[in-house]
Protein backbone atom coordinates (compact mmCIF):
# COMPACT_ATOMS: atom_id res chain seq x y z
CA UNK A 1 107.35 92.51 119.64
CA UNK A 2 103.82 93.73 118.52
CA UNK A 3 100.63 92.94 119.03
CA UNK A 4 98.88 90.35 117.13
CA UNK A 5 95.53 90.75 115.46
CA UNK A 6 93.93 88.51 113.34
CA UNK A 7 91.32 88.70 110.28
CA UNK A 8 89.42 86.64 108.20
CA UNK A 9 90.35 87.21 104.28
CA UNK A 10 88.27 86.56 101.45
CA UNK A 11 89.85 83.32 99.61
CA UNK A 12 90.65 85.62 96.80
CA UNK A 13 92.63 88.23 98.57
CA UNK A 14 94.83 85.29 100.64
CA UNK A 15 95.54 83.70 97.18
CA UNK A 16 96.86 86.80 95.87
CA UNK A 17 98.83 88.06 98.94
CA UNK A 18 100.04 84.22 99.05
CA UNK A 19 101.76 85.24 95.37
CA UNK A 20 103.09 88.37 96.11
CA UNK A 21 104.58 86.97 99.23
CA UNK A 22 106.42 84.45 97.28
CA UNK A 23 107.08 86.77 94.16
CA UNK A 24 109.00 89.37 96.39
CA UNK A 25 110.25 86.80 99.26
CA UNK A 26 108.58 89.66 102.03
CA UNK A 27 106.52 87.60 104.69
CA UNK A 28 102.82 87.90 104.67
CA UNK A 29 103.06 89.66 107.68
CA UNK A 30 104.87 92.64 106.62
CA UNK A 31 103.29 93.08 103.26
CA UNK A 32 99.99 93.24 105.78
CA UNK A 33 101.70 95.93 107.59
CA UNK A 34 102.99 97.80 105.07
CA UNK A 35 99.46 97.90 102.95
CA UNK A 36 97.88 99.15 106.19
CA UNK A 37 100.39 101.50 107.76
CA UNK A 38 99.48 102.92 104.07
CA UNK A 39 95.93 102.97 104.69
CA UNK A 40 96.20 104.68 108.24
CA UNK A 41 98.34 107.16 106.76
CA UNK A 42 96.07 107.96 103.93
CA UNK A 43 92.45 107.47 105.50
CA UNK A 44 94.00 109.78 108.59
CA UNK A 45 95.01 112.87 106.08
CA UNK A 46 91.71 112.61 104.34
CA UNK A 47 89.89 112.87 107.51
CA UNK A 48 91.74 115.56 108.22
CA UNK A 49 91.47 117.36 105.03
CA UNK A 50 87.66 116.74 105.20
CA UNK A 51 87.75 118.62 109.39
CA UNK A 52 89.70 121.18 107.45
CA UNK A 53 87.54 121.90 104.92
CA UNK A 54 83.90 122.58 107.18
CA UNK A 55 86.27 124.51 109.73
CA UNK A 56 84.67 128.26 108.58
CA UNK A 57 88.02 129.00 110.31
CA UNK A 58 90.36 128.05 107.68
CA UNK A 59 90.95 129.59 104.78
CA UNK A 60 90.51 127.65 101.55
CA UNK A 61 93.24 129.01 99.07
CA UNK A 62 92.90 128.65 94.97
CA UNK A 63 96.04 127.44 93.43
CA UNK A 64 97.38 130.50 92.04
CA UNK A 65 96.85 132.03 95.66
CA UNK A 66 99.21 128.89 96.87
CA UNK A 67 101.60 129.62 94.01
CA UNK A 68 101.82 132.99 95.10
CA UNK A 69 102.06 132.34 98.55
CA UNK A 70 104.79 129.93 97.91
CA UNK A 71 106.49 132.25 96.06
CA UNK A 72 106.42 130.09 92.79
CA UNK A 73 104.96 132.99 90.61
């Protein structure tokens, strides 16, 4: 079992998870955890995309570089 967290959603955005949760018969719970297990997983490879890029250490490659390197030429 998890731990429970609680928020406060606009009246709009409970109305609307309400009919998607009915629509698709997936608890409100999971389509919760689902939406933000996306978020994590996109907000955390954008922040580390943005460390990557001002690291003067790593090399920014154009895409014909990557296509070469990948051997796609």
């Amino acid at each position: 079992m998890g731990k429970t967290v609680s928020v406060r959603l606009p009246e709009k955005m409970d109305k609307d998870l309400d009919g998607l949760s009915r629509e698709t018969g997936i608890s409100k719970s999971d389509l919760v955890k689902e939406a933000l297990r996306g978020y994590l997983n996109e907000t955390r490879g954008y922040y580390i995309a943005l460390k990557r890029l001002h690291n003067d250490d790593d090399k920014l490659h154009t895409t014909e570089e990557m296509k070469k390197l990948l051997g796609f030429d």
